[in-house]
Protein backbone atom coordinates (compact mmCIF):
# COMPACT_ATOMS: atom_id res chain seq x y z
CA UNK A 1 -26.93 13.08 -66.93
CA UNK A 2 -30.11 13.57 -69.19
CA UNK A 3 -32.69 16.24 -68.09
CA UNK A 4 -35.14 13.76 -67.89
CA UNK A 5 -33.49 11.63 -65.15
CA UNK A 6 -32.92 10.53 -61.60
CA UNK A 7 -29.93 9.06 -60.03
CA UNK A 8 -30.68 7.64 -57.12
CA UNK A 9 -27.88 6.93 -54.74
CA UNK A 10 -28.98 4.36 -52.11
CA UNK A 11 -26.70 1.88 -49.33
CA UNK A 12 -28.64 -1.21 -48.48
CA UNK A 13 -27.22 -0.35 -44.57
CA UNK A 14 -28.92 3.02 -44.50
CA UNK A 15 -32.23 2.76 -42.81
CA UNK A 16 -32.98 6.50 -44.40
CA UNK A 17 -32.14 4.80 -47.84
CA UNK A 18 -35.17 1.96 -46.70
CA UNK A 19 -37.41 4.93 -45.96
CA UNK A 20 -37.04 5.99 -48.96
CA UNK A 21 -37.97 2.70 -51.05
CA UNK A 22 -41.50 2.97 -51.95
CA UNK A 23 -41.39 6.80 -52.55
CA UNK A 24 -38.54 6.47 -54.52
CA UNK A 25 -39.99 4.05 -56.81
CA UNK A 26 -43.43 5.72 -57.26
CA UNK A 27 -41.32 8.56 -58.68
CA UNK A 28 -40.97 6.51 -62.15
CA UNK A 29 -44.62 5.77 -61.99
CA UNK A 30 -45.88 9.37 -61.28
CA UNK A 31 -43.24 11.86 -63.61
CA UNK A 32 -41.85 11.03 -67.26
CA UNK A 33 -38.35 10.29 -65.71
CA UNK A 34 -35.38 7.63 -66.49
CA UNK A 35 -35.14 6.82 -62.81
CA UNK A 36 -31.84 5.00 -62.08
CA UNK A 37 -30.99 3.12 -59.09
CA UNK A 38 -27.04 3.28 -58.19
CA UNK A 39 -26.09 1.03 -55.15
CA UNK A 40 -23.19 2.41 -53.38
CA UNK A 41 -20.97 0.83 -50.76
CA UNK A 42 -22.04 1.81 -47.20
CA UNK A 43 -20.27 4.34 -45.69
CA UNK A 44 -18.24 2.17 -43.00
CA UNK A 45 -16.92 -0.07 -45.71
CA UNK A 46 -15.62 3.20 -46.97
CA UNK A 47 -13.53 3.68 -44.06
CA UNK A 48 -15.64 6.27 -42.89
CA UNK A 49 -16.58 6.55 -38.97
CA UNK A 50 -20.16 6.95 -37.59
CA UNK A 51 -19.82 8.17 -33.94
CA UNK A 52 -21.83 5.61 -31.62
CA UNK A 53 -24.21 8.69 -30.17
CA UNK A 54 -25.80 9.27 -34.40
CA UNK A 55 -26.02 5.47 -34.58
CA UNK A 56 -28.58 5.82 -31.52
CA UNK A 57 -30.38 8.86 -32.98
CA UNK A 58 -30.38 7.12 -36.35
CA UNK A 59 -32.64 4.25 -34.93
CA UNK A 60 -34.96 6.36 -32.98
CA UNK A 61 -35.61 9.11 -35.59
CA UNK A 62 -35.89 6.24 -37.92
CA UNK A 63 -38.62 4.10 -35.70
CA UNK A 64 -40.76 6.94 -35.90
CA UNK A 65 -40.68 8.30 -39.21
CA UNK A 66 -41.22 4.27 -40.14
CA UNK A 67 -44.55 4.72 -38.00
CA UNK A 68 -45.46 7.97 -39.62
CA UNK A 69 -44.93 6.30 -43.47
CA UNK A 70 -46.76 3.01 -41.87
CA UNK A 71 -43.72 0.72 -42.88
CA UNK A 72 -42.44 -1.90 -40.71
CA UNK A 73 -39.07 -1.01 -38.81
CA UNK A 74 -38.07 -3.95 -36.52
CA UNK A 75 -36.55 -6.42 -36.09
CA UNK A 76 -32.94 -5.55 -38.60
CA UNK A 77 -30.01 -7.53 -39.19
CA UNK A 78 -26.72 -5.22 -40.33
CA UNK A 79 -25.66 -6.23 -43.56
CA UNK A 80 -22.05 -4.81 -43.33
CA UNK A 81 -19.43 -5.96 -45.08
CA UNK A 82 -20.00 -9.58 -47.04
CA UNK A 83 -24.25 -9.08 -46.88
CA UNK A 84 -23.87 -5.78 -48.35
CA UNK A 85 -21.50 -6.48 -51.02
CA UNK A 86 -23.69 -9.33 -52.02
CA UNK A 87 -26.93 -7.41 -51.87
CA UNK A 88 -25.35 -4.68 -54.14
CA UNK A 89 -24.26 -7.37 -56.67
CA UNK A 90 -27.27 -8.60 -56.99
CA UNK A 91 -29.20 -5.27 -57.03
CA UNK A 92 -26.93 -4.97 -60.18
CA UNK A 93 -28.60 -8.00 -61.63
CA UNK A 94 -31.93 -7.45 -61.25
CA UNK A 95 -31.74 -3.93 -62.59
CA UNK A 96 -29.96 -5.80 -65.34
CA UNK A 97 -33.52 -7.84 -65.19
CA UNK A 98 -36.11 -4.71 -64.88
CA UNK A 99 -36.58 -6.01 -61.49
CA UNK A 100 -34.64 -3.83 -59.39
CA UNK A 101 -37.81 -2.15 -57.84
CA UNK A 102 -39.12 -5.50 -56.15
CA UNK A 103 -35.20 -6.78 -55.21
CA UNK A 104 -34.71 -3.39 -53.42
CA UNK A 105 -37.98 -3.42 -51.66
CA UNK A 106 -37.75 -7.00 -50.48
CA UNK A 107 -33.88 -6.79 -49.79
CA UNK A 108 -34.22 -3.47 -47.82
CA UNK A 109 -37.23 -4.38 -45.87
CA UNK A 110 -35.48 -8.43 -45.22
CA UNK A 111 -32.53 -6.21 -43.45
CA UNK A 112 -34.85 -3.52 -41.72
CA UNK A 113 -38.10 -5.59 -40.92
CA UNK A 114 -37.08 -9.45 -40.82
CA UNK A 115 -33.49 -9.31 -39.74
CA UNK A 116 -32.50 -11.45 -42.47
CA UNK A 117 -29.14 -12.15 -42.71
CA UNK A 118 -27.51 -11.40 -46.41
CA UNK A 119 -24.59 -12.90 -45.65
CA UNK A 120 -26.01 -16.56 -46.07
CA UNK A 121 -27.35 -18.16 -49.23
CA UNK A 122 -30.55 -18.48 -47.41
CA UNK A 123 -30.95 -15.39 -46.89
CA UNK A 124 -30.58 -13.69 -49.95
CA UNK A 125 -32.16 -16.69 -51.82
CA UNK A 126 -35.23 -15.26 -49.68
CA UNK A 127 -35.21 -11.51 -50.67
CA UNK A 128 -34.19 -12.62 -54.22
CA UNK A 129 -36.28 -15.05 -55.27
CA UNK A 130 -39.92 -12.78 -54.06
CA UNK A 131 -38.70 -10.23 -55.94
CA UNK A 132 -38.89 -12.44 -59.10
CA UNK A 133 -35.04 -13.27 -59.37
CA UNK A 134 -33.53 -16.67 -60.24
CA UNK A 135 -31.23 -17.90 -57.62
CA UNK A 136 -28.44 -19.36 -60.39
CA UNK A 137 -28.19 -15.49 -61.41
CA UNK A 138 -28.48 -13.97 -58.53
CA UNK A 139 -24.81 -16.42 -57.73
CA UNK A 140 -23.66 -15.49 -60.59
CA UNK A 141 -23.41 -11.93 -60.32
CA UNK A 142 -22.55 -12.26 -56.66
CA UNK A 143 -19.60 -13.72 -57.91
CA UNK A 144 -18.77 -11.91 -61.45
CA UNK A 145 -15.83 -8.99 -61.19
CA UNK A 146 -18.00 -6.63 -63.92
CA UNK A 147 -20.48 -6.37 -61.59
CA UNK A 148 -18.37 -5.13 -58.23
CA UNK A 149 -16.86 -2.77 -60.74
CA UNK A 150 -20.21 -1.20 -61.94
CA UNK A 151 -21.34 -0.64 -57.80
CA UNK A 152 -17.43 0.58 -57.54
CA UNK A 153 -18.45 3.44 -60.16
CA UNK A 154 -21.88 3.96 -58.59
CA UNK A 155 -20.08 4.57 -55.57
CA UNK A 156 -16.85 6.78 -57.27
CA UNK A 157 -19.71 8.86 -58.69
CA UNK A 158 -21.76 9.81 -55.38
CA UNK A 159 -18.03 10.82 -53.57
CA UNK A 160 -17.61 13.03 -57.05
CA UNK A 161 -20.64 14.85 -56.46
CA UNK A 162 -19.48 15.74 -52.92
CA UNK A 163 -21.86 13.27 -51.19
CA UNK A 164 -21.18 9.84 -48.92
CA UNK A 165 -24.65 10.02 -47.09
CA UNK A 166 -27.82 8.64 -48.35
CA UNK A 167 -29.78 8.39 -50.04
CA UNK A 168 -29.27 11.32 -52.57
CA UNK A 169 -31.32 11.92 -55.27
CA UNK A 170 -29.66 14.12 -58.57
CA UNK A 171 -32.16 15.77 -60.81
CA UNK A 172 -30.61 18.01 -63.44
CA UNK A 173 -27.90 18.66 -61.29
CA UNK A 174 -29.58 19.61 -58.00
CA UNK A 175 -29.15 17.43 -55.17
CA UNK A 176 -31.86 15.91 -53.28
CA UNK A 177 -30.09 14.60 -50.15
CA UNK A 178 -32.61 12.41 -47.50
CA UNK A 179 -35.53 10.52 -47.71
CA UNK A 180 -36.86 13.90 -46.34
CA UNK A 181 -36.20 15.49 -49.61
CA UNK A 182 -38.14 13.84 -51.89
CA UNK A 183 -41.25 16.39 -51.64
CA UNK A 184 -38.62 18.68 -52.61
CA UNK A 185 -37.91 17.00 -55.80
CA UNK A 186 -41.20 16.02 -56.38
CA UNK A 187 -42.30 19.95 -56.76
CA UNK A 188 -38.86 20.57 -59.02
CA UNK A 189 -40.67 17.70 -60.97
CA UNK A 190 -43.80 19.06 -60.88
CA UNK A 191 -42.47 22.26 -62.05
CA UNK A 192 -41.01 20.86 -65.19
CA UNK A 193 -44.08 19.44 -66.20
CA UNK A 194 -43.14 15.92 -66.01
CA UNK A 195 -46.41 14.64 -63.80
CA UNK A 196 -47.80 11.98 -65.81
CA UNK A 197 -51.26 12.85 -66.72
């Protein structure tokens, strides 16, 4: 990884990854940083378990720091499993596009805020095309094998660095794990003297 960049590890089924959207983003705008978004595949598809009682936290502690960052929370529709996939393959795409900041923010906040479900043509036609994206492409690299391999790496690449929660942000090697932590790595950016002027 370059000095001068971000990976940012992010699962479309993480409400913490959602939370961390628009902050995320504005990190490009406000440092002299390559930030790059990696899509990994949630955590259950990974045949890890979440234990019912976290799910329960995870929603409340989530409903309130969605109130304290004034985003909408409510109602969400669980993409696991075929919306997921598809919502990863096309993240690909539009970060193939230069549009991966408005497919994220629409996808993640159609899941978390609209309960719209991914797994239908309709749906992701909707987050898709208001983030700018052409519905033929968006098919096509639902559908293309290069493009399940390149979230297959993003995902092989978060378990080498010792993580499977997100989101996770890597900034000359440090971790940045949470939505939580990216005040963290904004001072670490701060301290390198990458704040635009």
């Amino acid at each position: 990884m370059s000095d001068d960049r971000i990976d940012w590890f992010y699962s479309f089924r993480s409400p913490y990854s959602y939370l961390s959207g628009p902050r995320g983003f504005r990190l490009a705008d406000d440092y002299r940083v390559d930030l790059r978004f990696r899509g990994v595949i949630p955590m259950m598809m990974r045949g890890e378990s979440v234990p019912r009682s976290k799910r329960i936290h995870t929603i409340r502690d989530v409903k309130c720091e969605a109130r304290r960052l004034g985003m909408p929370f409510g109602p969400s529709h669980d993409p696991l499993g075929e919306g997921a996939t598809r919502c990863l393959a096309v993240s690909e795409y539009a970060n193939d596009q230069g549009r991966s900041r408005e497919f994220v923010l629409s996808a993640s906040t159609g899941i978390w805020a609209e309960a719209v479900d991914l797994t239908t043509d309709e749906g992701l036609r909707l987050v898709s095309e208001r983030a700018g994206l052409d519905w033929p492409g968006c098919l096509a690299a639902v559908r293309d094998p290069r493009i399940a391999e390149r979230v297959e790496a993003n995902t092989e690449e978060l378990v080498e660095i010792g993580h499977w929660g997100v989101p996770v942000f890597v900034f000359r090697g440090e971790q940045f794990w949470g939505q939580d932590r990216i005040d963290d790595l904004r001072l670490v950016l701060d301290d390198a003297g990458l704040r635009n002027a």
